[in-house]
N, C-alpha and C. Protein backbone atom coordinates (compact mmCIF):
# COMPACT_ATOMS: atom_id res chain seq x y z
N UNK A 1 111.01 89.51 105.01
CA UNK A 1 110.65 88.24 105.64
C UNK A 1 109.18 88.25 106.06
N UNK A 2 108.34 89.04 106.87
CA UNK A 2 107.70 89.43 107.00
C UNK A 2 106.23 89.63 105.63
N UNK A 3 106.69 90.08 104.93
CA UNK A 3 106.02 89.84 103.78
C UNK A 3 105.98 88.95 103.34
N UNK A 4 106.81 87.84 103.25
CA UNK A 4 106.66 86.45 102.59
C UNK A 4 105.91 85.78 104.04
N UNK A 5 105.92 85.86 105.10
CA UNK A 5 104.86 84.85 105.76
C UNK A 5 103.83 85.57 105.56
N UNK A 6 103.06 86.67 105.19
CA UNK A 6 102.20 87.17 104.96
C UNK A 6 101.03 86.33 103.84
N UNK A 7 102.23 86.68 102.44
CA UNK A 7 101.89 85.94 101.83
C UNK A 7 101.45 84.98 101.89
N UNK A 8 102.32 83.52 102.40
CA UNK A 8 102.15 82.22 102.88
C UNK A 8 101.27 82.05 103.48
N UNK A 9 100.97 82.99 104.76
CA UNK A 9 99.51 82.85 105.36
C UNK A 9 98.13 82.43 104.97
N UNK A 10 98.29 83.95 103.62
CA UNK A 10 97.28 83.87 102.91
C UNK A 10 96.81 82.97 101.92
N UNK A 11 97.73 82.58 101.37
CA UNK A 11 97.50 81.91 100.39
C UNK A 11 97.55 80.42 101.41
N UNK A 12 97.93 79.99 102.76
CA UNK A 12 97.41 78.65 103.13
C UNK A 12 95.60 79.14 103.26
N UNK A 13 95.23 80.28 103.57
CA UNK A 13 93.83 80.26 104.07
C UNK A 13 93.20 80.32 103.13
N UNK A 14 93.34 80.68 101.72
CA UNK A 14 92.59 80.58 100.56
C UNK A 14 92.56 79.17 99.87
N UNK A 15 93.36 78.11 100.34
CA UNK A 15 93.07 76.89 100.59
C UNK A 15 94.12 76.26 99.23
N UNK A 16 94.78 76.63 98.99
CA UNK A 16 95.41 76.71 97.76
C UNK A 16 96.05 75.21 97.33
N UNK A 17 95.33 74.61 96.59
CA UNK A 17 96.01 73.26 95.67
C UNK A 17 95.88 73.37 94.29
N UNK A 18 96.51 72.67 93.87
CA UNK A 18 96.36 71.96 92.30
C UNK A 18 95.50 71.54 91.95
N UNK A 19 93.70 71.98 92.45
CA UNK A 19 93.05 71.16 91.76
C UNK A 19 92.37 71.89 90.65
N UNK A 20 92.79 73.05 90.09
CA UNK A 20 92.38 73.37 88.49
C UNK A 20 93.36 74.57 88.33
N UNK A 21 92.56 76.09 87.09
CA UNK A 21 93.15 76.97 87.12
C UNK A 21 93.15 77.34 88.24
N UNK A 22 94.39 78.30 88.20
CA UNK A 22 94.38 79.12 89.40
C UNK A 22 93.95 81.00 89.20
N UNK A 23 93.34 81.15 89.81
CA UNK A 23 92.44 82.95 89.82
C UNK A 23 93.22 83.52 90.82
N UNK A 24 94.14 84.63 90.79
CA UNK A 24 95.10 85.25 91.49
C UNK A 24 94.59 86.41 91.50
N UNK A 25 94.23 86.38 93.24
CA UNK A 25 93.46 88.03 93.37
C UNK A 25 94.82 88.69 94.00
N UNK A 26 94.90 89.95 93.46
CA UNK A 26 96.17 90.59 93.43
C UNK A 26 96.20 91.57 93.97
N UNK A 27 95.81 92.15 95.94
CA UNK A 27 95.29 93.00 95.81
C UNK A 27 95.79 93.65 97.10
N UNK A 28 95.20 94.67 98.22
CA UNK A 28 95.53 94.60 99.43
C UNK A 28 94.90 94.90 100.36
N UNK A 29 94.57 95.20 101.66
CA UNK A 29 94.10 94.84 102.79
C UNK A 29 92.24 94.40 101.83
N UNK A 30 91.85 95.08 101.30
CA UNK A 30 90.39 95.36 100.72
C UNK A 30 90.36 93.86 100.30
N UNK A 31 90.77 93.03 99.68
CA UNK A 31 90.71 91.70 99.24
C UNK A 31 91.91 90.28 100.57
N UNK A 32 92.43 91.44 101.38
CA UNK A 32 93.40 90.30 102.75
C UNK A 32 92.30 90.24 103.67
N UNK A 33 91.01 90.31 103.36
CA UNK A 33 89.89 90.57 104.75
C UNK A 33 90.84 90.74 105.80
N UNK A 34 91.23 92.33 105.93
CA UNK A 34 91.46 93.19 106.85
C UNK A 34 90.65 93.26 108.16
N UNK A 35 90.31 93.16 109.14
CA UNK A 35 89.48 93.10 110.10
C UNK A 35 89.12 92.00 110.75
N UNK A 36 88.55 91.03 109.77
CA UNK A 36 87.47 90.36 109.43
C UNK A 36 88.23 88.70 109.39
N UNK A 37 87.48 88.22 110.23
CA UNK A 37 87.65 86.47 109.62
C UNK A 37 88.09 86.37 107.80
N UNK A 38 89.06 85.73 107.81
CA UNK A 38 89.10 85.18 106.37
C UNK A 38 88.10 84.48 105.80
N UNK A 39 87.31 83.53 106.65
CA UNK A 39 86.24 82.84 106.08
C UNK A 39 85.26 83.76 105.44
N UNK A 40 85.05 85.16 105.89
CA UNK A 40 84.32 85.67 105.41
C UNK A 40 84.55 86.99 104.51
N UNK A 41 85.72 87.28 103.83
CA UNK A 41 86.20 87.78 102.76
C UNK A 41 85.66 87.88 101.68
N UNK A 42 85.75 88.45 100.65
CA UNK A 42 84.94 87.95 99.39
C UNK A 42 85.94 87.21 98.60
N UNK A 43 87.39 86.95 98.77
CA UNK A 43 88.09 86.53 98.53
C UNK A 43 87.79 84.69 98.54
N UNK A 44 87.27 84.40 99.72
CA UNK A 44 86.89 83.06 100.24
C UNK A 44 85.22 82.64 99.43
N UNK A 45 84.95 83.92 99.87
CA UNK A 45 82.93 83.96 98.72
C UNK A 45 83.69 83.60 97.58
N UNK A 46 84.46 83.78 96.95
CA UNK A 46 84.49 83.46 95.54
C UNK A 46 84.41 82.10 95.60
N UNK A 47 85.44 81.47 95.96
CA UNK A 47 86.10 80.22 96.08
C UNK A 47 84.96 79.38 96.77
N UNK A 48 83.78 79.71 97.53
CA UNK A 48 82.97 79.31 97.82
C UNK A 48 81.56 78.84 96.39
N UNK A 49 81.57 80.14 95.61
CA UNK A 49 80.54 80.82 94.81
C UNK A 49 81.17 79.54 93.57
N UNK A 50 82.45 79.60 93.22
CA UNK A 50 82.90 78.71 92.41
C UNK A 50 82.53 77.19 92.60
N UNK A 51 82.82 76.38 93.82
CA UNK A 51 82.41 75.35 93.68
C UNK A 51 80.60 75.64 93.96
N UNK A 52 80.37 75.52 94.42
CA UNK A 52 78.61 76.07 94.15
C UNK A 52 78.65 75.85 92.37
N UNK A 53 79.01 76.30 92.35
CA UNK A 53 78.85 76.55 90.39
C UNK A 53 79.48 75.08 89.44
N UNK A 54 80.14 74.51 90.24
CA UNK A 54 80.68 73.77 89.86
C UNK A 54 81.75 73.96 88.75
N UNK A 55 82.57 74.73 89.16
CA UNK A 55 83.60 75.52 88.67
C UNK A 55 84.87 75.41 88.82
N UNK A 56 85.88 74.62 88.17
CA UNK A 56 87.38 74.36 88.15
C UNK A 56 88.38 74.72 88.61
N UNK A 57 88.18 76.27 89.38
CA UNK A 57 88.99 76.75 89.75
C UNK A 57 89.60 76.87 91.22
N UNK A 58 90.77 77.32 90.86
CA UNK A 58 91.40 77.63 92.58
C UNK A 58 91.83 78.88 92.87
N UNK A 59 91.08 79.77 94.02
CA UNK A 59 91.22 81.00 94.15
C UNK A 59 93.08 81.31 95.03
N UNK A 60 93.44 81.95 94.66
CA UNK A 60 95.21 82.12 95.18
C UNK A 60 95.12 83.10 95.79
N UNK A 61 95.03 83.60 97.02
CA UNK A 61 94.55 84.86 97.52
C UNK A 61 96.14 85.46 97.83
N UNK A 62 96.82 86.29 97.00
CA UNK A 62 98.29 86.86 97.52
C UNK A 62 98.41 87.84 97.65
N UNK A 63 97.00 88.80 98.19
CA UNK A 63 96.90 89.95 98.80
C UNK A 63 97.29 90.18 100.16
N UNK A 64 98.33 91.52 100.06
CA UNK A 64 98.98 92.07 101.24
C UNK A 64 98.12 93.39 101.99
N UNK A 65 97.71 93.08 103.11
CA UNK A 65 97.46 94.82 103.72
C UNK A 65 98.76 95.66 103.72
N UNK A 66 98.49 97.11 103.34
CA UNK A 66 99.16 98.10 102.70
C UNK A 66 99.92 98.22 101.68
N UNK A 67 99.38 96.75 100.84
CA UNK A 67 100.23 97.17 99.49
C UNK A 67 100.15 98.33 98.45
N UNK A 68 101.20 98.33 98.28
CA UNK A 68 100.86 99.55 97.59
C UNK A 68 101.25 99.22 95.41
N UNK A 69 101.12 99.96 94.73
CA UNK A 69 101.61 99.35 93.60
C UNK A 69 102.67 99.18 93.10
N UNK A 70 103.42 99.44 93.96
CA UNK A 70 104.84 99.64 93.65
C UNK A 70 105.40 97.88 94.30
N UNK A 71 104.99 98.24 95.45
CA UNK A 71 104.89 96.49 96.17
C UNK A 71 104.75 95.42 94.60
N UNK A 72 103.42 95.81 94.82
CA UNK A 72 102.75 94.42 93.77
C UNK A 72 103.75 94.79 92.35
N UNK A 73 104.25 95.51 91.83
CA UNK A 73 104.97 95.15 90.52
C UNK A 73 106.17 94.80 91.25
N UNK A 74 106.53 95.02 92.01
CA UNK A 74 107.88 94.11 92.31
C UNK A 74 108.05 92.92 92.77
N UNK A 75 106.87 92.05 93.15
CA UNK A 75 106.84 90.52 93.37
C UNK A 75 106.05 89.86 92.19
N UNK A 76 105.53 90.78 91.31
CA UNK A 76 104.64 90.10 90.36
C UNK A 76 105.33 88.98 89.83
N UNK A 77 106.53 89.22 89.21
CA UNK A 77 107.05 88.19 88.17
C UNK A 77 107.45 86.79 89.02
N UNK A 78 107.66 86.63 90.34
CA UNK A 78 107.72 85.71 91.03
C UNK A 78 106.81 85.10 91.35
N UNK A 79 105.58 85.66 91.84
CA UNK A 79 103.77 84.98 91.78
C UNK A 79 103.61 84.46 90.98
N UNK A 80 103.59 84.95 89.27
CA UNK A 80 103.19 84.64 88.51
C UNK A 80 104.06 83.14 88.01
N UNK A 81 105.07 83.07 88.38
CA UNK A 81 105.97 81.92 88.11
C UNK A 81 105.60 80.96 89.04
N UNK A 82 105.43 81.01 90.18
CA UNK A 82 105.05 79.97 90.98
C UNK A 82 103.40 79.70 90.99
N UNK A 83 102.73 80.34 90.65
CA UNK A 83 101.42 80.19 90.29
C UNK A 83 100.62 79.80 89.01
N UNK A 84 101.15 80.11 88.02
CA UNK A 84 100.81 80.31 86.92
C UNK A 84 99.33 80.59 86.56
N UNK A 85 98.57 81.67 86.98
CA UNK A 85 97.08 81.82 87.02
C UNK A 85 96.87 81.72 85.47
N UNK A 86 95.54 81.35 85.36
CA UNK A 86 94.63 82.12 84.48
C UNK A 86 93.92 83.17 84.38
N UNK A 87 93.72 83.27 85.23
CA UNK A 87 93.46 84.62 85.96
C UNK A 87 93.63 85.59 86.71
N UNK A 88 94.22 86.80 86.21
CA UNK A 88 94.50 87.63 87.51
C UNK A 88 93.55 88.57 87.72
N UNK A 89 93.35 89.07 88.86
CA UNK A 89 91.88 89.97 89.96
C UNK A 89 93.51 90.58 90.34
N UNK A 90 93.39 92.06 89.44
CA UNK A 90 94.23 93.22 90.26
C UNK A 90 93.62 94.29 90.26
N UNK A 91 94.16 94.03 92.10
CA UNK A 91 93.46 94.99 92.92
C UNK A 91 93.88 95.80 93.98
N UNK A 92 95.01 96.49 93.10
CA UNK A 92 95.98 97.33 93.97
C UNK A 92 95.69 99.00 93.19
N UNK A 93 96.12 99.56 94.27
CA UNK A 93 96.44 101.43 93.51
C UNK A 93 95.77 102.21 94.81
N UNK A 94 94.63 101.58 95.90
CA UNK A 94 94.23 102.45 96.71
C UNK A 94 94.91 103.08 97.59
N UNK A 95 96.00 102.25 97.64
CA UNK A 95 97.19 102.80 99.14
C UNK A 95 97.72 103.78 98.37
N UNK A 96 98.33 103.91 96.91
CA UNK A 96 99.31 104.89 96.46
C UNK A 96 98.03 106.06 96.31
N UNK A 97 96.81 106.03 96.48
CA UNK A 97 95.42 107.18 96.08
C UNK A 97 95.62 107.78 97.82
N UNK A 98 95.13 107.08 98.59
CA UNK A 98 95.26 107.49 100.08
C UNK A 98 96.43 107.94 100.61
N UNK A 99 97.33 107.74 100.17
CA UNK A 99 98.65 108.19 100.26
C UNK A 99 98.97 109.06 99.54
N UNK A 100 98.30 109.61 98.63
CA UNK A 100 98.52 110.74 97.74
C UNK A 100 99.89 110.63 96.91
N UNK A 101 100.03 109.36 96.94
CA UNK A 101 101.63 109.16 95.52
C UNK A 101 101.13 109.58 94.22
N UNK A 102 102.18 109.76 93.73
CA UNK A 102 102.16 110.54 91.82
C UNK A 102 100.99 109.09 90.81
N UNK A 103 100.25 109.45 90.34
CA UNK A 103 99.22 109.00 89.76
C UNK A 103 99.95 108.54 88.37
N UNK A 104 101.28 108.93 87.68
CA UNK A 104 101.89 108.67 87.11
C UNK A 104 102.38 107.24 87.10
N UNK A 105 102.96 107.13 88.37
CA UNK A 105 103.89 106.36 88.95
C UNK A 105 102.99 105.05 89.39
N UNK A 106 101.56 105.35 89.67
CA UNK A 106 100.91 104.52 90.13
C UNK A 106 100.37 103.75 88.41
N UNK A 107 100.14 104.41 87.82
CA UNK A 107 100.15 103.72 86.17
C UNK A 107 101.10 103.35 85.95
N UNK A 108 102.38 103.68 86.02
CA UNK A 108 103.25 102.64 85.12
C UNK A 108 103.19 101.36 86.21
N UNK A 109 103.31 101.50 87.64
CA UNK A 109 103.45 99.94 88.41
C UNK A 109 101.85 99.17 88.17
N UNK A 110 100.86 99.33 87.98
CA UNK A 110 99.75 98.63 87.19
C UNK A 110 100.20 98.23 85.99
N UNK A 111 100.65 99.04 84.83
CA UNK A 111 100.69 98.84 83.82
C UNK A 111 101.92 97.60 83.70
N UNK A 112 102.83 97.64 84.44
CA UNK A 112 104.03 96.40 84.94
C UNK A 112 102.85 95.29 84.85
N UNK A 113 102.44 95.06 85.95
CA UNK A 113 101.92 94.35 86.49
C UNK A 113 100.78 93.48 85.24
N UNK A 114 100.07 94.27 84.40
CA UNK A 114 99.55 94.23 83.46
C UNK A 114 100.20 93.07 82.65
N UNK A 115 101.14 94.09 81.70
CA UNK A 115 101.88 93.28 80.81
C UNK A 115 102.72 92.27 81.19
N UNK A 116 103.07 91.79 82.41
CA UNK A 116 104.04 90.70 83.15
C UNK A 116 102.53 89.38 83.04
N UNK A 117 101.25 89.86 83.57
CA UNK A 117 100.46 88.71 83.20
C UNK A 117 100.12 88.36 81.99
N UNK A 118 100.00 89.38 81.69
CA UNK A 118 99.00 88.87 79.67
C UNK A 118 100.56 88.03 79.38
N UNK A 119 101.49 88.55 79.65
CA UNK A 119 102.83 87.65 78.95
C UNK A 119 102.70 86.17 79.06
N UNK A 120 102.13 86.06 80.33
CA UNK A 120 101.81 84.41 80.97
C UNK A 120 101.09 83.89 80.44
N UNK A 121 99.91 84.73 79.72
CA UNK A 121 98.93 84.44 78.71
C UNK A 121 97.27 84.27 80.12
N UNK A 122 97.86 85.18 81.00
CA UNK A 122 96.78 85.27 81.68
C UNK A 122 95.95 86.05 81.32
N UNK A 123 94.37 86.09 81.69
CA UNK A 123 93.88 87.17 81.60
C UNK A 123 93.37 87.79 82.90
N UNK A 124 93.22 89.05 82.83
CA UNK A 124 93.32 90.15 83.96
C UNK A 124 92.23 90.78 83.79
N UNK A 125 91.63 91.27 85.29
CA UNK A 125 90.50 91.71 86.05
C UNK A 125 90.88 92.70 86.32
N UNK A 126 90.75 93.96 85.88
CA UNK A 126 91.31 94.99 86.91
C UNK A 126 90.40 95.46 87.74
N UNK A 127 90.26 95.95 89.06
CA UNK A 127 89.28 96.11 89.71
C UNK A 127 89.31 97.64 90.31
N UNK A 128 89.14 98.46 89.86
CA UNK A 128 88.62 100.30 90.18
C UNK A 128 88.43 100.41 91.11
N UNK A 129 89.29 101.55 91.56
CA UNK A 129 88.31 102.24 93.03
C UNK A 129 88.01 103.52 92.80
N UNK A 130 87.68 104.29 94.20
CA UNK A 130 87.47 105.38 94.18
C UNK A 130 88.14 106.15 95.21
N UNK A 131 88.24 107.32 95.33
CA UNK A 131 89.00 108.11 96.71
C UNK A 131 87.66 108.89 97.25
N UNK A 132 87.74 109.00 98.62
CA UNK A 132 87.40 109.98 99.14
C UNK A 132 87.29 112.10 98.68
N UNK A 133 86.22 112.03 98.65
CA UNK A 133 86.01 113.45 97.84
C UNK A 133 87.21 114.72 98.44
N UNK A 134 88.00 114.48 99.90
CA UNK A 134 88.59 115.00 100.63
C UNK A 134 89.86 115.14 99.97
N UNK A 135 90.06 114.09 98.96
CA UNK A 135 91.65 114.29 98.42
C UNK A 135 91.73 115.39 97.09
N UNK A 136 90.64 115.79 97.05
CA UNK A 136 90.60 116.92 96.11
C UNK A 136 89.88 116.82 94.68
N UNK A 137 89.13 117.45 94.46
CA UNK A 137 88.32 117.00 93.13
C UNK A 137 89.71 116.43 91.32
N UNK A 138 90.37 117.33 91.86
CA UNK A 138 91.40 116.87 90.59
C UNK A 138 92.40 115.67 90.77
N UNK A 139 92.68 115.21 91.77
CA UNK A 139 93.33 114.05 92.39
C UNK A 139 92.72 112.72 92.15
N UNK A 140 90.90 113.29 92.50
CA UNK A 140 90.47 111.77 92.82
C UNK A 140 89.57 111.90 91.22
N UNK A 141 89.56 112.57 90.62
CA UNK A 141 89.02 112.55 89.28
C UNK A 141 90.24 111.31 88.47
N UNK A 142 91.26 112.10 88.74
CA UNK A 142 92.82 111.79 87.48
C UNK A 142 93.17 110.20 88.45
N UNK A 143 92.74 109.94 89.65
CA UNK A 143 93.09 108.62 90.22
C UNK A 143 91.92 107.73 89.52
N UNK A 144 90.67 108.06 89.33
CA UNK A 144 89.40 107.11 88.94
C UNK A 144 89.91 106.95 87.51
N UNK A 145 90.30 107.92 86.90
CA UNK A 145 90.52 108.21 85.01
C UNK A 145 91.68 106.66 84.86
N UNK A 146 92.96 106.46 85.78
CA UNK A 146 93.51 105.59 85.38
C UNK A 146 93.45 104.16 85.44
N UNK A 147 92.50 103.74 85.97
CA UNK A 147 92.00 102.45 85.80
C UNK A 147 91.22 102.40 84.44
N UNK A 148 90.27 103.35 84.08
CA UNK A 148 89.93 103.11 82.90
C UNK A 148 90.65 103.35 81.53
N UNK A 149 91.72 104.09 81.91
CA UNK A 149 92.77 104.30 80.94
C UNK A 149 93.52 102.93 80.71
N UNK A 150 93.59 102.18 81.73
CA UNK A 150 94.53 101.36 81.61
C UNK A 150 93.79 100.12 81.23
N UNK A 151 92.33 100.03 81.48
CA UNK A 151 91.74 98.43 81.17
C UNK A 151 91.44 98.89 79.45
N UNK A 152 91.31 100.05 78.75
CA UNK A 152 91.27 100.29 77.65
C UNK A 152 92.43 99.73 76.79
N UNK A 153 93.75 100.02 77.71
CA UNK A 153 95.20 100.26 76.78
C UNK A 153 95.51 98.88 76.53
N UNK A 154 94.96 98.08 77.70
CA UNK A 154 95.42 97.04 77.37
C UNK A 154 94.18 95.79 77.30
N UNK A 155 92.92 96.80 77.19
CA UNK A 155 92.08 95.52 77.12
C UNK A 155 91.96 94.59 77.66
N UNK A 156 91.68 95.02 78.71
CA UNK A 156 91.32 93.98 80.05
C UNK A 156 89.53 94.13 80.30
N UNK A 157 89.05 93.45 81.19
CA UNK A 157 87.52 93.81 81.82
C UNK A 157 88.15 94.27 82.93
N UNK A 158 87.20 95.60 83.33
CA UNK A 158 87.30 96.42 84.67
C UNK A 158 85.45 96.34 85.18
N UNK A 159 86.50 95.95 86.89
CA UNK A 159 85.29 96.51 87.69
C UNK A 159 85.68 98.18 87.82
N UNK A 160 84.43 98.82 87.64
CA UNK A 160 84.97 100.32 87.70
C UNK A 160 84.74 100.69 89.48
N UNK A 161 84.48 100.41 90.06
CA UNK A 161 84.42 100.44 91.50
C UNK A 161 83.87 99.23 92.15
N UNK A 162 84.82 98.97 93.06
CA UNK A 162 84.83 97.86 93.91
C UNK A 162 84.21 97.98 95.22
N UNK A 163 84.04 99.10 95.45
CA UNK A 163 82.92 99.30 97.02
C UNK A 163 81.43 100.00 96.41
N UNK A 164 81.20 100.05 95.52
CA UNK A 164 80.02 100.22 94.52
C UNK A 164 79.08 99.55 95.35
N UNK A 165 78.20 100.25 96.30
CA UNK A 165 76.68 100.42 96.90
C UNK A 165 77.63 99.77 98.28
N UNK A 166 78.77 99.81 98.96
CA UNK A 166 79.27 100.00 100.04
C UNK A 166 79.61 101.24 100.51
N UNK A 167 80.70 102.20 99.43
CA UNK A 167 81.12 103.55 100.01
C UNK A 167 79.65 104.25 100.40
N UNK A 168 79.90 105.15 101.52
CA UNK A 168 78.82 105.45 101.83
C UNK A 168 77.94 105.59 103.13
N UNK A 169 78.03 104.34 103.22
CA UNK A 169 77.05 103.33 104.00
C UNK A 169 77.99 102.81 105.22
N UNK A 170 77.68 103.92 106.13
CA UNK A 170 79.00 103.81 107.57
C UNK A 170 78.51 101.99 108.46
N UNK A 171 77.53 101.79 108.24
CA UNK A 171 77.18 100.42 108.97
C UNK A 171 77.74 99.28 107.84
N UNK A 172 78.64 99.30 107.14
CA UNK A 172 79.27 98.52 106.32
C UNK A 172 80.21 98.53 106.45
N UNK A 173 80.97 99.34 107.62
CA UNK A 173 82.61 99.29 107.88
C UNK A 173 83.22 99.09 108.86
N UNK A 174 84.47 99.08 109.04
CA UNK A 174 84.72 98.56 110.22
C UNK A 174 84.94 99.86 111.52
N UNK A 175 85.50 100.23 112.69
CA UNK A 175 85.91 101.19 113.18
C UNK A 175 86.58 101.98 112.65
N UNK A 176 87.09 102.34 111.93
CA UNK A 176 87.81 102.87 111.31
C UNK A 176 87.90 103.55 110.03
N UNK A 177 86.48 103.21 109.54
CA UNK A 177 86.17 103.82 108.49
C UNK A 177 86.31 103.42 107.22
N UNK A 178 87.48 102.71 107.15
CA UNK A 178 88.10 102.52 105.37
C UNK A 178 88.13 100.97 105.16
N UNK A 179 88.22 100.26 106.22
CA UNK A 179 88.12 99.18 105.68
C UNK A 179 86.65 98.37 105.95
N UNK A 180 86.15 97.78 104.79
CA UNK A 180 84.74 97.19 104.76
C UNK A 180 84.33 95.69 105.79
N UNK A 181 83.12 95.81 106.61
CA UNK A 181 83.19 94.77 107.44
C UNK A 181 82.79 93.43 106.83
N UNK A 182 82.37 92.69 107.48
CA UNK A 182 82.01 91.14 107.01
C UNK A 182 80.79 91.79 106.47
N UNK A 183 80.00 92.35 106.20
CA UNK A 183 78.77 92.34 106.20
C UNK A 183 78.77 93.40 104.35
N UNK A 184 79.67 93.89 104.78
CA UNK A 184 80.20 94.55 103.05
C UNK A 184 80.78 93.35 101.77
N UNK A 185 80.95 92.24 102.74
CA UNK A 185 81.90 91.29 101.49
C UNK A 185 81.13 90.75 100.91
N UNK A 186 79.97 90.12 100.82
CA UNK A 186 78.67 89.91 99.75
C UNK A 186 78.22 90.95 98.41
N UNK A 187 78.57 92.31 98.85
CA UNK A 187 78.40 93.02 97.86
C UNK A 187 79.60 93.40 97.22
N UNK A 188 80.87 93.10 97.87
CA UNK A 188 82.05 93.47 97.05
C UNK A 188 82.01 92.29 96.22
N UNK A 189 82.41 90.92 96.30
CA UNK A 189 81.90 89.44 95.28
C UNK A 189 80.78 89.89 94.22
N UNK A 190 79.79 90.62 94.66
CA UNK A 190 78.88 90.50 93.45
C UNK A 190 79.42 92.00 92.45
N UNK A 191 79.83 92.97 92.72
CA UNK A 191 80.94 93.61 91.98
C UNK A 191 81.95 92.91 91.00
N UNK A 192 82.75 91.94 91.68
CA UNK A 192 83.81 91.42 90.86
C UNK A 192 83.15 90.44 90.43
N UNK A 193 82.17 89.40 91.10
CA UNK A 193 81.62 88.80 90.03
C UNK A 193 80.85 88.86 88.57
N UNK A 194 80.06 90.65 88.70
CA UNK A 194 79.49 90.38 87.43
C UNK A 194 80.63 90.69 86.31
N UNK A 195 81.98 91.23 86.59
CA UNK A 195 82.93 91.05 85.44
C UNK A 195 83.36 89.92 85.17
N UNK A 196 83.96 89.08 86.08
CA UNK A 196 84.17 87.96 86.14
C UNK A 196 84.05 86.76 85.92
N UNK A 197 82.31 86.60 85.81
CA UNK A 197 82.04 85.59 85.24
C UNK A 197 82.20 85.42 83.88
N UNK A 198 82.11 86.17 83.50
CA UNK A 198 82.15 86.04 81.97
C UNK A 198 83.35 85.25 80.80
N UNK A 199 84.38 85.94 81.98
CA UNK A 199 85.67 85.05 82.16
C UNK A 199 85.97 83.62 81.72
N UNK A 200 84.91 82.75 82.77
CA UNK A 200 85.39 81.99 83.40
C UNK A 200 84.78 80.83 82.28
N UNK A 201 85.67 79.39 82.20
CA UNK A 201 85.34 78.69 81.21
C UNK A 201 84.17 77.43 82.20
């Protein structure tokens, strides 16, 4: 229950109507502006950056904090039915990396997730992260390897890292370390935007 007003939340604050395609960022706390005003998300920058551009679309923001990938392949086929994107922005796998779940397991629930959109005839964004050097050089090597394994297999565009010129940079985060402040979400948008646009009709 709980998860579905979550959802609902989000997707009232991403402003969500019928007035074109819909771009379904698929992701969790890193794209739910965790911390942070929603207005100032990069989730909302998009949807901002789009009309600026004069651009058709409607951003669907149905990112959960602490999703994990197992989460997101098990509501996918229901999003995708009530939404019907053109686009999906997935941007899940960091909770099952920080959590140290089987890297296996975290590919096949992407790879779900994958083939449940292209079926819709969407096309998909996958968006890369990275782990902390602390989880072990062979962990966070074989966690970075499967995003690019997977935008290969199935031929998608990947952002290969999504905090790309944020990690790092402790005055870009919030207390806590892991999640990025308002002041990080300008450079996470221009990450997913330079895949992104290219996309877009």
């Amino acid at each position: 229950m709980l998860r579905k007003l979550l959802i609902a939340l989000a997707l009232l604050v991403s402003g969500w109507a019928h007035a074109g395609p819909a771009i379904l960022v698929y992701g969790d706390s890193l794209s739910a502006a965790y911390g942070i005003s929603q207005k100032d998300g990069w989730v909302t920058l998009l949807q901002e950056r789009l009309k600026q551009k004069r651009l058709d679309y409607t951003v669907v923001n149905a990112s959960i904090s602490g999703e994990t990938s197992s989460g997101g392949a098990s509501r996918i086929a229901a999003t995708l039915a009530q939404y019907q994107p053109a686009i999906v922005i997935l941007a899940l796998g960091s909770n099952d990396g920080l959590r140290g779940l089987p890297l296996k397991q975290m590919r096949e629930n992407l790879a779900h997730i994958l083939r449940a959109s292209q079926r819709t005839g969407a096309r998909v964004l996958l968006v890369g992260m990275k782990l902390p050097p602390n989880y072990g050089s062979q962990y966070t090597r074989d966690f970075e390897a499967v995003f690019v394994a997977l935008a290969r297999q199935y031929r998608t565009a990947l952002v290969p890292f999504a905090l790309d010129g944020v990690a790092g940079n402790r005055e870009l985060f919030l207390d806590d370390n892991f999640h990025p402040a308002a002041q990080a979400q300008p450079i996470i948008l221009e990450n997913i935007w330079k895949e992104l646009a290219p996309m877009l009709k």
